[in-house]
C-alpha atoms as a PDB file:
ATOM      1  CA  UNK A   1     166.519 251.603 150.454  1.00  0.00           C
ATOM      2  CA  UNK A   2     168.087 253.785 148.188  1.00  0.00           C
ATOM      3  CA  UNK A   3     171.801 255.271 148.912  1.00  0.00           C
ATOM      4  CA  UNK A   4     175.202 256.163 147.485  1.00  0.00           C
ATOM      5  CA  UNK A   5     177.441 253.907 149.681  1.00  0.00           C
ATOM      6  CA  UNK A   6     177.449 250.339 149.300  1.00  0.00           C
ATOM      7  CA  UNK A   7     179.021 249.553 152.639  1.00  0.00           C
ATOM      8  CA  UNK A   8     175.797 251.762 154.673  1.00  0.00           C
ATOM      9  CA  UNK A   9     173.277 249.958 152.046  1.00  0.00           C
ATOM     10  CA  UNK A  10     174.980 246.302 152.749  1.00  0.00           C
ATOM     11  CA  UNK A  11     174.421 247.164 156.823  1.00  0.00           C
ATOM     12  CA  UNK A  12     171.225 248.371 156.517  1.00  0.00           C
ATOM     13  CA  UNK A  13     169.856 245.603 154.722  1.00  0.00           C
ATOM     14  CA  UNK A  14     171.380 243.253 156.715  1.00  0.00           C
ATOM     15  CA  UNK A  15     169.890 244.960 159.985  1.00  0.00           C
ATOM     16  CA  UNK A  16     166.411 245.443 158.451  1.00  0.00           C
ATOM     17  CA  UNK A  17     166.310 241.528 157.368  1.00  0.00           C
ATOM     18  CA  UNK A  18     167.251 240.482 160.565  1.00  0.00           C
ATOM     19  CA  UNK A  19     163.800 241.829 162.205  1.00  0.00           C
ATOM     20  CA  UNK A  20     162.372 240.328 158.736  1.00  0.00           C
ATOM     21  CA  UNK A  21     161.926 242.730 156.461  1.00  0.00           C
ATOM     22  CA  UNK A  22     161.810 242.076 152.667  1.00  0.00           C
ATOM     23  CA  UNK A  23     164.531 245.196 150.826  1.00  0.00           C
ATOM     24  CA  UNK A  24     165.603 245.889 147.990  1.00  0.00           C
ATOM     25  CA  UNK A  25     168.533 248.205 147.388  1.00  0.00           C
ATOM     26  CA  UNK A  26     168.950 250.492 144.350  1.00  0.00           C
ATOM     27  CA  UNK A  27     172.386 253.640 144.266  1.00  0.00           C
ATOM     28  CA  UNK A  28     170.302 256.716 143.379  1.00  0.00           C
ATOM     29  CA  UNK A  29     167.201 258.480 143.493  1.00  0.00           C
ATOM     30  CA  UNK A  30     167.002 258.177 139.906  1.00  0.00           C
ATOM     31  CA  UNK A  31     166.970 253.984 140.130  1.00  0.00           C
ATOM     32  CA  UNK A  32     164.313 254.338 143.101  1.00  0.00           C
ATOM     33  CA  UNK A  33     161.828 256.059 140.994  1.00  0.00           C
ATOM     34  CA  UNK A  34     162.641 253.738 137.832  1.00  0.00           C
ATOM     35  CA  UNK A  35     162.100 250.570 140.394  1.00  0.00           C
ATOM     36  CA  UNK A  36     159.010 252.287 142.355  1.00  0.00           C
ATOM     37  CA  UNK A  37     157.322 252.754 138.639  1.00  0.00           C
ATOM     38  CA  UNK A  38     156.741 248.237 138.482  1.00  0.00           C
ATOM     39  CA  UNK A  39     156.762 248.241 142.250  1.00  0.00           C
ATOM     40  CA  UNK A  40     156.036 248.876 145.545  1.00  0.00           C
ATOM     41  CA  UNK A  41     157.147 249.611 148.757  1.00  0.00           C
ATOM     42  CA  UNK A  42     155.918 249.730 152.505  1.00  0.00           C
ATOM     43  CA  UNK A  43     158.648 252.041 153.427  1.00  0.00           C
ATOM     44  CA  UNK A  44     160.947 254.032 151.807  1.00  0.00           C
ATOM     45  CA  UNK A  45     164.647 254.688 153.381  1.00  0.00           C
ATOM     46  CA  UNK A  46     166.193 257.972 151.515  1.00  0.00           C
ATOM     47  CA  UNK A  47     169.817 258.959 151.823  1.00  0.00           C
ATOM     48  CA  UNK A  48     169.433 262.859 151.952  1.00  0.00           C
ATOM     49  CA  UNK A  49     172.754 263.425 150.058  1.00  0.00           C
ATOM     50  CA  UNK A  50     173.423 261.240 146.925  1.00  0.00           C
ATOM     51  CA  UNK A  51     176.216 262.102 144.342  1.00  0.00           C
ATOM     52  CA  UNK A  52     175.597 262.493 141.661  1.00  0.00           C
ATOM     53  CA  UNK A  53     171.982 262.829 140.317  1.00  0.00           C
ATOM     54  CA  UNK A  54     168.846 264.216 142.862  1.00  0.00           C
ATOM     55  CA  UNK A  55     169.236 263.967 146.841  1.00  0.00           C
ATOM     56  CA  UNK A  56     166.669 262.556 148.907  1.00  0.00           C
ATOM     57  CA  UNK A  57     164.470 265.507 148.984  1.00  0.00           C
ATOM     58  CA  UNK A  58     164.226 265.631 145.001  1.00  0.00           C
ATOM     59  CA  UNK A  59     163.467 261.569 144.711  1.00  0.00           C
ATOM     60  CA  UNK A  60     160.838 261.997 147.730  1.00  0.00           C
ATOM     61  CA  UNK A  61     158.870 264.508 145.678  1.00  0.00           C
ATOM     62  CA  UNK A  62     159.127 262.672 142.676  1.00  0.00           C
ATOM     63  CA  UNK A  63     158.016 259.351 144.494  1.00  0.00           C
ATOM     64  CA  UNK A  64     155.089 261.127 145.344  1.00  0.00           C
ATOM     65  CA  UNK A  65     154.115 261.956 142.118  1.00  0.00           C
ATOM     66  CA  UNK A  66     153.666 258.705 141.559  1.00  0.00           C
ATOM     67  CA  UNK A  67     152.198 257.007 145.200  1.00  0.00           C
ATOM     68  CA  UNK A  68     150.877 260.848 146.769  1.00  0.00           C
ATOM     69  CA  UNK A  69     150.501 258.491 150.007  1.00  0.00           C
ATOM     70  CA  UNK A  70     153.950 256.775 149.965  1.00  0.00           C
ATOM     71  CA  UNK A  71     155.652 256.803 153.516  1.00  0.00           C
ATOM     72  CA  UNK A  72     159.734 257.722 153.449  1.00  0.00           C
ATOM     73  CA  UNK A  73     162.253 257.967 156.145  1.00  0.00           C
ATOM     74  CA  UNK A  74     164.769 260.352 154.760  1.00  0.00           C
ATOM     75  CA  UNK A  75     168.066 260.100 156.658  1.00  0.00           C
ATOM     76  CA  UNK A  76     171.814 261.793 156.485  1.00  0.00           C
ATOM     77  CA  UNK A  77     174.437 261.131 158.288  1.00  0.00           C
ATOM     78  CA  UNK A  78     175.329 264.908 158.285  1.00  0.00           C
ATOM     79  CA  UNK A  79     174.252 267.165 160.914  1.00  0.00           C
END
């Protein structure tokens, strides 16, 4: 899961462990693609806007630069 806001992150993984997932947590697109470069990931949760550094969008298409088949939920709450 990769967001900004530490409260949303600490609710999501708590939600997502609950139904017994396995997540790990980084702050910015630019941590996701450093973490995503030893490991790997079933799913990946992107906050669409992330300050500062690259938004969702920007991480996704560097993500698949690396795994061209790696799934992603990209999410905002912004309309």
């Amino acid at each position: 899961m990769v967001d900004d806001e530490p409260q949303l992150v600490d609710i999501a993984k708590q939600s997502l462990e609950l139904f017994g997932c396995s997540v790990a947590t980084v702050k910015s697109g630019e941590e996701a693609i450093a973490y995503l470069q030893n490991n790997k990931a079933d799913l990946v949760l992107l906050d669409m806007l992330m300050d500062p550094g690259m938004n969702g969008r920007e991480t996704y298409g560097q993500i698949v630069k690396i795994y061209p088949r790696q799934r992603a939920i990209v999410v905002s709450g912004y309309s």
